[in-house]
PDB file of N, CA and C in Angstrom:
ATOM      1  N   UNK A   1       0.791  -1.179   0.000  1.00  0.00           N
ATOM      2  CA  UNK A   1       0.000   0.000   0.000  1.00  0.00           C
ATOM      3  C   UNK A   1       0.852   1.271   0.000  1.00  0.00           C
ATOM      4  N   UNK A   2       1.763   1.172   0.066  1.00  0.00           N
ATOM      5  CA  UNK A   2       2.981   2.329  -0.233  1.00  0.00           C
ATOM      6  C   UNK A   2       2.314   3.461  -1.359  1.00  0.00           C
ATOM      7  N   UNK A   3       2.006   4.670  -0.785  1.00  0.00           N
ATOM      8  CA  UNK A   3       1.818   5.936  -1.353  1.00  0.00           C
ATOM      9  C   UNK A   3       3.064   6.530  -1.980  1.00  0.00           C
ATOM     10  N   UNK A   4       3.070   6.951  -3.223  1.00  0.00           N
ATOM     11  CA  UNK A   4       4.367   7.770  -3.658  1.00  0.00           C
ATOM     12  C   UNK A   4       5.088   8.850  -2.794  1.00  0.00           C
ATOM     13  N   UNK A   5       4.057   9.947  -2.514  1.00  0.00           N
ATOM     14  CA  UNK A   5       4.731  10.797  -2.078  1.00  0.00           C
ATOM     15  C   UNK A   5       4.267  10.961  -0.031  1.00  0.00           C
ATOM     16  N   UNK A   6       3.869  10.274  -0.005  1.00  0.00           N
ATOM     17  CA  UNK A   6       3.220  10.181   2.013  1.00  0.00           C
ATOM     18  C   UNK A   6       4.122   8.423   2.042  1.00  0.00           C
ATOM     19  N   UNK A   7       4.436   9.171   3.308  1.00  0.00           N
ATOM     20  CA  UNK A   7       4.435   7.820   4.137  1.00  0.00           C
ATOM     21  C   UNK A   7       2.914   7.749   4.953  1.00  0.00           C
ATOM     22  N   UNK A   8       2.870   5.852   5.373  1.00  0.00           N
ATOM     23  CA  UNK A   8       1.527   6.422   6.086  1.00  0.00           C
ATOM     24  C   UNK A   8       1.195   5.658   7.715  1.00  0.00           C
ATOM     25  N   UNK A   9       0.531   5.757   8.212  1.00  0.00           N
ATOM     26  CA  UNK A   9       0.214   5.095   9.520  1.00  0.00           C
ATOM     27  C   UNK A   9      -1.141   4.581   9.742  1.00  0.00           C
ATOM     28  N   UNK A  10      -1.299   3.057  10.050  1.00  0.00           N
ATOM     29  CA  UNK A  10      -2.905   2.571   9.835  1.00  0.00           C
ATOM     30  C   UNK A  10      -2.924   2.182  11.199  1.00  0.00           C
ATOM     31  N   UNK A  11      -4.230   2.821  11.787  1.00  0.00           N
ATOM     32  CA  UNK A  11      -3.944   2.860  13.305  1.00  0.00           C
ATOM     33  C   UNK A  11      -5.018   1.790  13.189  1.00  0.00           C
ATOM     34  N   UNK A  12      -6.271   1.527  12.520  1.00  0.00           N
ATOM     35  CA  UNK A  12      -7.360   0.619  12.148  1.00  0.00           C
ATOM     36  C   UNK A  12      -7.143   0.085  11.108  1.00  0.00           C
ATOM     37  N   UNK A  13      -7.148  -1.283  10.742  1.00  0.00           N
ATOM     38  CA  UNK A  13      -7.793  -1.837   9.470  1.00  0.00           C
ATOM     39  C   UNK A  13      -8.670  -1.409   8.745  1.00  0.00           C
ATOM     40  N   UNK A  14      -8.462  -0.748   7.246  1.00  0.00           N
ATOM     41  CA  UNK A  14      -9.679  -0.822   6.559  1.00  0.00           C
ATOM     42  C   UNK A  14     -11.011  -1.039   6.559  1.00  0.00           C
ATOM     43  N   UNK A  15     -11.081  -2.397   7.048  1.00  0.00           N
ATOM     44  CA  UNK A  15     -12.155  -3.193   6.728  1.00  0.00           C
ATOM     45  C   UNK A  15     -13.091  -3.466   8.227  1.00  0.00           C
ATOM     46  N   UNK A  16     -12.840  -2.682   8.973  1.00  0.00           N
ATOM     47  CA  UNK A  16     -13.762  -2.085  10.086  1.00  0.00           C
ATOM     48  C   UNK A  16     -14.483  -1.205   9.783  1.00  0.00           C
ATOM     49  N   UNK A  17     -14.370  -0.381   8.401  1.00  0.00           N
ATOM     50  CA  UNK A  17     -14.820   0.527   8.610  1.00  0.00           C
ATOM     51  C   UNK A  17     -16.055   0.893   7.234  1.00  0.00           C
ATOM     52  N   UNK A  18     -17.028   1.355   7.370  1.00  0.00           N
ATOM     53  CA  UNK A  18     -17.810   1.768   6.383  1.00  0.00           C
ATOM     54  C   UNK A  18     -17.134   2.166   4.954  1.00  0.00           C
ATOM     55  N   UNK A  19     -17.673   1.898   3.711  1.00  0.00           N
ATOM     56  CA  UNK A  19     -17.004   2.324   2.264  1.00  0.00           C
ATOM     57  C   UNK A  19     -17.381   3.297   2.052  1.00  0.00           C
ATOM     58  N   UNK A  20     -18.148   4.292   2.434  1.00  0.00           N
ATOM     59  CA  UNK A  20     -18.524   5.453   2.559  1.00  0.00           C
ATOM     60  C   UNK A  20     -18.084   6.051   3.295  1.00  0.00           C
ATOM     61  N   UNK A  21     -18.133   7.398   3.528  1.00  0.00           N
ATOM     62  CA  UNK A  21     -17.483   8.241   4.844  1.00  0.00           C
ATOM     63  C   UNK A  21     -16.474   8.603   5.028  1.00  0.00           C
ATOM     64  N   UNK A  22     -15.382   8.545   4.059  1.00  0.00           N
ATOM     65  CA  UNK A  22     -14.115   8.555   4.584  1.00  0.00           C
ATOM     66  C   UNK A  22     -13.906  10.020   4.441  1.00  0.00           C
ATOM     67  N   UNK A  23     -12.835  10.816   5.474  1.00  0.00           N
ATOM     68  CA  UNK A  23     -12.484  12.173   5.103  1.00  0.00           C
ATOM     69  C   UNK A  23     -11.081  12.433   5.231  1.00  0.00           C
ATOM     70  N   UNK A  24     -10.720  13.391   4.797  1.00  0.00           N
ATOM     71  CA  UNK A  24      -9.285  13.323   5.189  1.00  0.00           C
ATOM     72  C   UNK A  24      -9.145  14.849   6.066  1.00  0.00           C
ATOM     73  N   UNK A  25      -8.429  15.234   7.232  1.00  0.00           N
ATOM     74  CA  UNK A  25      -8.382  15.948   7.726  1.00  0.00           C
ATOM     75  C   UNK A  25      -7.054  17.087   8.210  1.00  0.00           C
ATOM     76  N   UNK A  26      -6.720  17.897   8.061  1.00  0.00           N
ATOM     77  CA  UNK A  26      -4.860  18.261   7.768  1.00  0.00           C
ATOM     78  C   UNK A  26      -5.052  19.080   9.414  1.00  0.00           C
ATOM     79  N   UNK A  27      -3.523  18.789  10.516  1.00  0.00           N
ATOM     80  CA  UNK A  27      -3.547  19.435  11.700  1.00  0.00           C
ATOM     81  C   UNK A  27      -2.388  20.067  11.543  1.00  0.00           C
ATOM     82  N   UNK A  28      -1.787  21.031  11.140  1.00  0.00           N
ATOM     83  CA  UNK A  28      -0.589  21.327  11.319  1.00  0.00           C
ATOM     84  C   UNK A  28      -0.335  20.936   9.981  1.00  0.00           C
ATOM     85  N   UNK A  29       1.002  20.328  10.183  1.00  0.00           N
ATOM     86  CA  UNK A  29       1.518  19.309   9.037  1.00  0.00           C
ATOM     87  C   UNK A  29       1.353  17.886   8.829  1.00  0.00           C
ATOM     88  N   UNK A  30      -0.008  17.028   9.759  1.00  0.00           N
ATOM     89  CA  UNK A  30      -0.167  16.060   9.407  1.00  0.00           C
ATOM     90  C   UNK A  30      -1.236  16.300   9.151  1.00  0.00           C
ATOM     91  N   UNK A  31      -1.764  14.725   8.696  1.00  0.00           N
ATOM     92  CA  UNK A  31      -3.011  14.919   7.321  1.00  0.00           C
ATOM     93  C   UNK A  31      -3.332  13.377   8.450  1.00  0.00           C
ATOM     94  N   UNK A  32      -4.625  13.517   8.594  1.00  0.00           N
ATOM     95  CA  UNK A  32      -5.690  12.484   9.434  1.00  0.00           C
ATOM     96  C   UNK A  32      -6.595  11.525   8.425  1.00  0.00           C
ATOM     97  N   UNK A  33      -6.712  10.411   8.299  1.00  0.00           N
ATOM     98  CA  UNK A  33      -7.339   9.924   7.633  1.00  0.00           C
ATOM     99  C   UNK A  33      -8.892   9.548   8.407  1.00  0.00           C
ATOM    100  N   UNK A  34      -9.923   9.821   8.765  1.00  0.00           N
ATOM    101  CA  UNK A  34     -10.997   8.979   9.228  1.00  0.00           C
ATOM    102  C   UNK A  34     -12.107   8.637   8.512  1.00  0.00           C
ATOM    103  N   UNK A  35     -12.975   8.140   9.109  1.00  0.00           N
ATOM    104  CA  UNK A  35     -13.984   7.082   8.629  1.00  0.00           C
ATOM    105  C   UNK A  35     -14.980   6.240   9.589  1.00  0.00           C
ATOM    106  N   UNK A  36     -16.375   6.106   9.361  1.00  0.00           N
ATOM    107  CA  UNK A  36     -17.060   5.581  10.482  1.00  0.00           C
ATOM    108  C   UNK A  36     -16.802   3.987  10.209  1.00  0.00           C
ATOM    109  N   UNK A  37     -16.910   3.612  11.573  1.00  0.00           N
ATOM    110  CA  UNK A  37     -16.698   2.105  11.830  1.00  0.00           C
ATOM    111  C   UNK A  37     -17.441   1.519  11.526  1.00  0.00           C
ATOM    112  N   UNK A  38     -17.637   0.381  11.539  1.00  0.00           N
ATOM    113  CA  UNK A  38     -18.711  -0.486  10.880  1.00  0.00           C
ATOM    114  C   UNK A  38     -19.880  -0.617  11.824  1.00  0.00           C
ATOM    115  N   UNK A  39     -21.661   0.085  11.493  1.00  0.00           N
ATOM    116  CA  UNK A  39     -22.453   0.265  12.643  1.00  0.00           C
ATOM    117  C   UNK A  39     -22.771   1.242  13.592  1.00  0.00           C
ATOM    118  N   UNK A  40     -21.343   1.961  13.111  1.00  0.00           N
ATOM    119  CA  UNK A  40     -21.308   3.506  14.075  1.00  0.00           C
ATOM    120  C   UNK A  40     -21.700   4.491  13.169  1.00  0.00           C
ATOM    121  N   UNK A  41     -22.511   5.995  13.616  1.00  0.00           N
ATOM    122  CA  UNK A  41     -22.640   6.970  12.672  1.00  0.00           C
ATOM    123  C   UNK A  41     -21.170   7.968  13.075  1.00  0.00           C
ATOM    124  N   UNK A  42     -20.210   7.946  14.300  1.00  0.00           N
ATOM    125  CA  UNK A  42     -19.705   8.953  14.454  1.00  0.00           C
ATOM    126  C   UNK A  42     -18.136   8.261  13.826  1.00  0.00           C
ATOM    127  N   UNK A  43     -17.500   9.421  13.739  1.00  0.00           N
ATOM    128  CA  UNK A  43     -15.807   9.168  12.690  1.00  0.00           C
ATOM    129  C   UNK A  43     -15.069   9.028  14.159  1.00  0.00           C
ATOM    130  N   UNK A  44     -14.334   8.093  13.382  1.00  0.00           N
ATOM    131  CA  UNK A  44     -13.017   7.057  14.300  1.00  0.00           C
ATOM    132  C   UNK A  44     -11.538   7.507  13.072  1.00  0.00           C
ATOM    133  N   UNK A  45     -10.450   7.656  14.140  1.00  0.00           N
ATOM    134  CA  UNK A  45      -9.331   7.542  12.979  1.00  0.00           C
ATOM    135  C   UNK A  45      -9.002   6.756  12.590  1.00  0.00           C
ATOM    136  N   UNK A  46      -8.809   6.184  11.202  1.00  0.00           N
ATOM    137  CA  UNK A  46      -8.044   5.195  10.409  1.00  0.00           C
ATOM    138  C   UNK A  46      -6.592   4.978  10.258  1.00  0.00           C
ATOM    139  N   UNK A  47      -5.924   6.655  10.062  1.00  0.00           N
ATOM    140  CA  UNK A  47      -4.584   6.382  10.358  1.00  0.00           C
ATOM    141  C   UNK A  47      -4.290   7.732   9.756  1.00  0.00           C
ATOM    142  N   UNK A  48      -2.850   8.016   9.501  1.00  0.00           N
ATOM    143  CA  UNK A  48      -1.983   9.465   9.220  1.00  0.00           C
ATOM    144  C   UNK A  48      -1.091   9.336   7.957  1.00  0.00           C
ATOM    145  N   UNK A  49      -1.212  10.442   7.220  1.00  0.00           N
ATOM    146  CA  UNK A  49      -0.654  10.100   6.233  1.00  0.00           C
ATOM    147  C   UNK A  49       0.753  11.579   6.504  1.00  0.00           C
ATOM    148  N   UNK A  50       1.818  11.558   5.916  1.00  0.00           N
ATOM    149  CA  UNK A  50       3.090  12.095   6.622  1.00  0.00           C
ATOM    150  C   UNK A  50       3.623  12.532   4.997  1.00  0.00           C
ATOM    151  N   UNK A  51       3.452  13.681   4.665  1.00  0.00           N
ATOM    152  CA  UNK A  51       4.115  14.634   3.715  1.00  0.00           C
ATOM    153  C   UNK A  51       6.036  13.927   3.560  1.00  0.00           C
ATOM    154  N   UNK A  52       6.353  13.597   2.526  1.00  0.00           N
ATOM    155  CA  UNK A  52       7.584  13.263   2.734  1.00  0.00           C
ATOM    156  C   UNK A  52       8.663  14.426   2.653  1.00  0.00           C
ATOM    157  N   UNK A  53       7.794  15.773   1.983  1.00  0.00           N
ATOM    158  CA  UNK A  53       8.808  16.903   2.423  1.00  0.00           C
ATOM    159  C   UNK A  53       8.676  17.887   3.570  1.00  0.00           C
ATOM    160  N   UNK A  54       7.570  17.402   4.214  1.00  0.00           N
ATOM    161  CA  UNK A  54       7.459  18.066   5.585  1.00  0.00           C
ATOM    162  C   UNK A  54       7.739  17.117   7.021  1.00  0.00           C
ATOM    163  N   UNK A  55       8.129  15.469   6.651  1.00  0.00           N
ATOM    164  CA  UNK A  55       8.412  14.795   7.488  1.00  0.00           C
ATOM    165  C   UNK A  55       9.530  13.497   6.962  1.00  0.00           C
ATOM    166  N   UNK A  56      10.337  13.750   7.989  1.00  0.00           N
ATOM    167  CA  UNK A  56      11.570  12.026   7.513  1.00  0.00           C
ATOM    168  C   UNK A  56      10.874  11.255   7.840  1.00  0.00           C
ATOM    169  N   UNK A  57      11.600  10.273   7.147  1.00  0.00           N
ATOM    170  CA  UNK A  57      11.193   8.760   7.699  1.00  0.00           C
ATOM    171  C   UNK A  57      10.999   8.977   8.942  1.00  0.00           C
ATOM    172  N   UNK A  58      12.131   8.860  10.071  1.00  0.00           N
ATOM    173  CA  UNK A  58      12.241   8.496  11.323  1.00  0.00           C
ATOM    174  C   UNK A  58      11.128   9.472  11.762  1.00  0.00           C
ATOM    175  N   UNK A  59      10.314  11.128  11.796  1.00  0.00           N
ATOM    176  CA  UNK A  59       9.773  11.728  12.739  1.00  0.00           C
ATOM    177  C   UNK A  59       8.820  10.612  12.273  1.00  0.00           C
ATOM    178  N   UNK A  60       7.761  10.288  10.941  1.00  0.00           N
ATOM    179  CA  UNK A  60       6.576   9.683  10.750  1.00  0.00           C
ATOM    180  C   UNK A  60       6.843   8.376  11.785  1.00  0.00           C
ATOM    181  N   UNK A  61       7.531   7.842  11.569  1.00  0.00           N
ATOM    182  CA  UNK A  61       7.945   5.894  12.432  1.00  0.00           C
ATOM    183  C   UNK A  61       7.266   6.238  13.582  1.00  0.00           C
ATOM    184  N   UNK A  62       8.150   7.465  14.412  1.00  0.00           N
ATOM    185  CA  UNK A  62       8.234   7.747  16.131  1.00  0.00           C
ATOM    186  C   UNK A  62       6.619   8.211  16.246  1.00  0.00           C
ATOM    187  N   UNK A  63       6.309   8.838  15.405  1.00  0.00           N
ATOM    188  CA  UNK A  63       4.581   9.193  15.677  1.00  0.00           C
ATOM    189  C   UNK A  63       3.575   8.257  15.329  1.00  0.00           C
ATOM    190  N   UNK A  64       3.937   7.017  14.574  1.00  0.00           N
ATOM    191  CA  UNK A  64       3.137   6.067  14.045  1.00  0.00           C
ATOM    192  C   UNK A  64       2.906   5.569  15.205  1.00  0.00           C
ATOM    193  N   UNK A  65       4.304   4.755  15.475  1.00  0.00           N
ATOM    194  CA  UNK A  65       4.729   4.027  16.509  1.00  0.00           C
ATOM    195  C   UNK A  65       3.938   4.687  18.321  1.00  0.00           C
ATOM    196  N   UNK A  66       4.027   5.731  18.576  1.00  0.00           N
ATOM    197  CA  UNK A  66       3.322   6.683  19.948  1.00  0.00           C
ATOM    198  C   UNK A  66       1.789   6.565  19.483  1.00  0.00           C
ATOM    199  N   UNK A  67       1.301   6.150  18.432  1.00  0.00           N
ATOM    200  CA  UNK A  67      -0.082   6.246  18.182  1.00  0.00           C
ATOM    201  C   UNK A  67      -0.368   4.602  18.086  1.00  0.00           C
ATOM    202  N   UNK A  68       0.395   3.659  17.914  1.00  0.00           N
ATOM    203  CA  UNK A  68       0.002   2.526  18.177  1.00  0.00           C
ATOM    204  C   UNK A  68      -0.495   1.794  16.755  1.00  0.00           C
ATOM    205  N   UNK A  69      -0.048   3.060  15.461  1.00  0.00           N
ATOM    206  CA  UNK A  69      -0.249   2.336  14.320  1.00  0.00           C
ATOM    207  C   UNK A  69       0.663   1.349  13.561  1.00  0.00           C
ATOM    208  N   UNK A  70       0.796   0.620  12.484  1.00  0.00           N
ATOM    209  CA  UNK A  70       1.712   0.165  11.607  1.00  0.00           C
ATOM    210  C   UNK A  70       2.511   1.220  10.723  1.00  0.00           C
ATOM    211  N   UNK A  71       3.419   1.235  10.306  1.00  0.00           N
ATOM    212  CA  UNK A  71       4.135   2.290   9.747  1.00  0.00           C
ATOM    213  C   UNK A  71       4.122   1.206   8.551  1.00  0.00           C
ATOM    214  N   UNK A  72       4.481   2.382   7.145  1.00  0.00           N
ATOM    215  CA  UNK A  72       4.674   2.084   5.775  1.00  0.00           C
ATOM    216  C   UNK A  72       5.006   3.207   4.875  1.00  0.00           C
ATOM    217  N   UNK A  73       6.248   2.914   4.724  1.00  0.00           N
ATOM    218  CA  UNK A  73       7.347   3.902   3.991  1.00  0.00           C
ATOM    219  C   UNK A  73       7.052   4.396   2.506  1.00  0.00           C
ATOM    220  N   UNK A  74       6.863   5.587   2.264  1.00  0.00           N
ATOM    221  CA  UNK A  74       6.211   5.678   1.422  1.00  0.00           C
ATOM    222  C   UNK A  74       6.955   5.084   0.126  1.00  0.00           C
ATOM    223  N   UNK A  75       6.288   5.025  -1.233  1.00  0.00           N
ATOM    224  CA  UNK A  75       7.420   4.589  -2.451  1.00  0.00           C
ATOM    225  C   UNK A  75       8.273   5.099  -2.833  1.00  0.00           C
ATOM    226  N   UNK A  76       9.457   4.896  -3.638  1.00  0.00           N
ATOM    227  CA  UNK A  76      10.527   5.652  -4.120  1.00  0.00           C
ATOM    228  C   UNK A  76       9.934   6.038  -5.089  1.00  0.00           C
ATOM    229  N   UNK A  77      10.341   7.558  -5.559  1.00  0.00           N
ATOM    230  CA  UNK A  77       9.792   8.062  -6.631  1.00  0.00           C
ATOM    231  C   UNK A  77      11.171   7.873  -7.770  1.00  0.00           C
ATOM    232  N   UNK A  78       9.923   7.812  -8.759  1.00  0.00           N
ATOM    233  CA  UNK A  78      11.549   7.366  -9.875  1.00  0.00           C
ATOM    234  C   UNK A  78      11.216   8.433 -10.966  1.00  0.00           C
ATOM    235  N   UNK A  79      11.869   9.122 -11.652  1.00  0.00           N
ATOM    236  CA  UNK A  79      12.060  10.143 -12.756  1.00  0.00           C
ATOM    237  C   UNK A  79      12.742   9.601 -14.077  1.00  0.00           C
ATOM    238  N   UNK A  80      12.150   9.944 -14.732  1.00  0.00           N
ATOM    239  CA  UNK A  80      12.752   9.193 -16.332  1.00  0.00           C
ATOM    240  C   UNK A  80      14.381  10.094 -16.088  1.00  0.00           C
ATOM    241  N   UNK A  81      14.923   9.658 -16.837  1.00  0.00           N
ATOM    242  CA  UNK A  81      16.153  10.089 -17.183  1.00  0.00           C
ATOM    243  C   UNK A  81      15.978  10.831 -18.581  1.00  0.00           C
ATOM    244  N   UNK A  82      16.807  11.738 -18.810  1.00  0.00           N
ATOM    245  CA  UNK A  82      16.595  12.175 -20.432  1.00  0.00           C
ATOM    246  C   UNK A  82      17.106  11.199 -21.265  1.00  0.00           C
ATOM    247  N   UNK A  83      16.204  11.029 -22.119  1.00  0.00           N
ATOM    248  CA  UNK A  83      16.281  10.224 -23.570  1.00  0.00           C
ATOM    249  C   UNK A  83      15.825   9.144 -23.184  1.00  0.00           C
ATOM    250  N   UNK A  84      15.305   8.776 -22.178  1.00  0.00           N
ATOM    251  CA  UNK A  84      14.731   7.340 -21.812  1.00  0.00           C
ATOM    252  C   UNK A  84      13.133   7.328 -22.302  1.00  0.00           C
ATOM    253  N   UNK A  85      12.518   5.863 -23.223  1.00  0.00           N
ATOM    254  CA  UNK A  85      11.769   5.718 -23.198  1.00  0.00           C
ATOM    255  C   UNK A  85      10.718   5.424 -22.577  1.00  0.00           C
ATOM    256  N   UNK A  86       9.711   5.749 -22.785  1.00  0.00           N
ATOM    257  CA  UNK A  86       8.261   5.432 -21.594  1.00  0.00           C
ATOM    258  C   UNK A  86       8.013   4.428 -22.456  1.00  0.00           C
ATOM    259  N   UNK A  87       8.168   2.522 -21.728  1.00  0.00           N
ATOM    260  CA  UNK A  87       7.066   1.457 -22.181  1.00  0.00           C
ATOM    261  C   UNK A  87       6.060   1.209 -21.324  1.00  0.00           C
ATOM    262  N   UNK A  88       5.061   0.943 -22.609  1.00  0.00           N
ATOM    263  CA  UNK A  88       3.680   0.850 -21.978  1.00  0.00           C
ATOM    264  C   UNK A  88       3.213  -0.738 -22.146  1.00  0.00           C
ATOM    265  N   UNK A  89       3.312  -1.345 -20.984  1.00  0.00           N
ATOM    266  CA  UNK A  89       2.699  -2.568 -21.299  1.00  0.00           C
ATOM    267  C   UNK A  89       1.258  -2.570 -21.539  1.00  0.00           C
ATOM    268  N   UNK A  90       0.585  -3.141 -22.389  1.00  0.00           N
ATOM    269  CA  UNK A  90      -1.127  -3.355 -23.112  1.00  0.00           C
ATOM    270  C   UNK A  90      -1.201  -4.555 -23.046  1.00  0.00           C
ATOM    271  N   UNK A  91      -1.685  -5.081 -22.400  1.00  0.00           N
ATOM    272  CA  UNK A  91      -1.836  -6.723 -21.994  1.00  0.00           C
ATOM    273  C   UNK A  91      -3.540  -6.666 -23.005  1.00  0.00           C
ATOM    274  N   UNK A  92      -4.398  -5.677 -22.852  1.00  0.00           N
ATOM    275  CA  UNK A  92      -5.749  -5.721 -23.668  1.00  0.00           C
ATOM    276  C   UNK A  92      -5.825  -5.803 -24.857  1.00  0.00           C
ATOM    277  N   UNK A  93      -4.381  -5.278 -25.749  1.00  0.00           N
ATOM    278  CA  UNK A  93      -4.169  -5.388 -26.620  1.00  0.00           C
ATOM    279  C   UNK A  93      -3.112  -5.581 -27.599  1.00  0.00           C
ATOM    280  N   UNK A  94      -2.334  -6.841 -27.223  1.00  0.00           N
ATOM    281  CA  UNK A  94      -1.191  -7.203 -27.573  1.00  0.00           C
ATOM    282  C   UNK A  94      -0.181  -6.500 -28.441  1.00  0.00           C
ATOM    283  N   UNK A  95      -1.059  -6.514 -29.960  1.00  0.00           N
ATOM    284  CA  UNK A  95      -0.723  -6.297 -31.348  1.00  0.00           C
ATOM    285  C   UNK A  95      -0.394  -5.247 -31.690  1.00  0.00           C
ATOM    286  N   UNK A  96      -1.130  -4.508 -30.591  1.00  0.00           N
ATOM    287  CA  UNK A  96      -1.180  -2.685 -31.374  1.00  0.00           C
ATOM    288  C   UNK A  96       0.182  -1.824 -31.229  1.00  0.00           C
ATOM    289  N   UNK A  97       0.724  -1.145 -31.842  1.00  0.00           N
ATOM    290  CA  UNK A  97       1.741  -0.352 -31.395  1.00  0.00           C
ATOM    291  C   UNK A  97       1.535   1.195 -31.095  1.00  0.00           C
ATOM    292  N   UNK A  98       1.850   1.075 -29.768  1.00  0.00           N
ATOM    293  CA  UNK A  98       1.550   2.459 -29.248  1.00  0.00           C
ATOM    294  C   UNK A  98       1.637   3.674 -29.640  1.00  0.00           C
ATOM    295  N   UNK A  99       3.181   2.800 -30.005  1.00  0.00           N
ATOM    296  CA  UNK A  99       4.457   4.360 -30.259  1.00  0.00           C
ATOM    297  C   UNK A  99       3.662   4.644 -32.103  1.00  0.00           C
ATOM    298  N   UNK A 100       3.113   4.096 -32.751  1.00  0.00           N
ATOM    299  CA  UNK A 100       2.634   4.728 -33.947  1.00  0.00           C
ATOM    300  C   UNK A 100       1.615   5.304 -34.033  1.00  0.00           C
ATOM    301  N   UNK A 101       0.776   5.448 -32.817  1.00  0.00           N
ATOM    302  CA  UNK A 101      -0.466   6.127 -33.059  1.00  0.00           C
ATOM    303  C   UNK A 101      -0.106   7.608 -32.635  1.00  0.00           C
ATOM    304  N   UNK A 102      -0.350   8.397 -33.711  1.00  0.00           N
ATOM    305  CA  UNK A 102      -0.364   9.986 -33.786  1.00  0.00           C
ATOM    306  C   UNK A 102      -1.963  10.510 -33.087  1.00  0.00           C
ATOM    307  N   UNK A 103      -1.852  11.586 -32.515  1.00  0.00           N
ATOM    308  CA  UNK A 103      -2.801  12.644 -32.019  1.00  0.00           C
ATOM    309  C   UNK A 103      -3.311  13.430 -33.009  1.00  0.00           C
ATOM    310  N   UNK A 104      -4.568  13.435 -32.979  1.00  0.00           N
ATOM    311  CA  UNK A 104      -4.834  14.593 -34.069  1.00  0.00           C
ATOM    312  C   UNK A 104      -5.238  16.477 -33.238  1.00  0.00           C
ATOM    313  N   UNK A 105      -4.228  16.991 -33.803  1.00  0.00           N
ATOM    314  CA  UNK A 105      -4.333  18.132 -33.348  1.00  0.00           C
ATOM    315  C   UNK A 105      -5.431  19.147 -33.894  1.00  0.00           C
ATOM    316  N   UNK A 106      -6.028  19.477 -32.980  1.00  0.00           N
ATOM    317  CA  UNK A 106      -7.087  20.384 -33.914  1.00  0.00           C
ATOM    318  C   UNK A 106      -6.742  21.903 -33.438  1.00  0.00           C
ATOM    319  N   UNK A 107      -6.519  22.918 -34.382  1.00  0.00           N
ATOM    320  CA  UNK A 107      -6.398  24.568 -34.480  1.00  0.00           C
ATOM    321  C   UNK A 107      -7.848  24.998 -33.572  1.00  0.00           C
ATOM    322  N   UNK A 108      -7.179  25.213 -32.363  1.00  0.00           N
ATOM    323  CA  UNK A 108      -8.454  25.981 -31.699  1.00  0.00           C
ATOM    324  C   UNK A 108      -8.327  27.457 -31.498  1.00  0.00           C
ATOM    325  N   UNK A 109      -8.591  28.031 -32.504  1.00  0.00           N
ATOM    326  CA  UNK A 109      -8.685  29.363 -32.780  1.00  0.00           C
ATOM    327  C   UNK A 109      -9.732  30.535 -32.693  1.00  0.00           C
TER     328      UNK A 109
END
């Protein structure tokens, strides 16, 4: 479940909780995830999600960890390099070649 740019903290399982309802809530510099529990009308926290340029690894861990959640590091972000190609795997459509289909530009004037 690794987010690109958040690390995050799941203080509840998912699946306690209603598929509806969810909000996200910002205190400062953290960002609150909640959601009603399963049966309940009032919001319970789910967990924290941790800006990776407003928090290191280690502050998100130490606050996961004091809140009693699981910690999960967010993903490495990766950047093309110049001159590197973008492949697109199409499993829907084997045959087709990507790289030949042109855009049609239309003059919006």
């Amino acid at each position: 479940m690794p987010f690109r740019n958040e690390h995050a903290c799941v203080v509840l399982d998912e699946g306690k909780f209603q598929k509806k309802g969810w909000a996200r809530m910002t205190k400062g510099r953290l960002s609150i995830v909640i959601g009603r529990l399963l049966g309940k009308t009032t919001t319970t926290t789910h967990g924290y999600r941790y800006n990776i340029k407003e928090w290191t690894e280690a502050e998100a861990r130490a606050h996961c960890k004091r809140e009693g959640g699981e910690f999960h590091k967010a993903a490495p972000t990766q950047e093309m390099a110049e001159g590197e190609e973008l492949t697109i795997n199409n499993p829907l459509l084997p045959g087709l070649d990507l790289g030949a289909i042109q855009l049609d530009e239309k003059d919006e004037t």
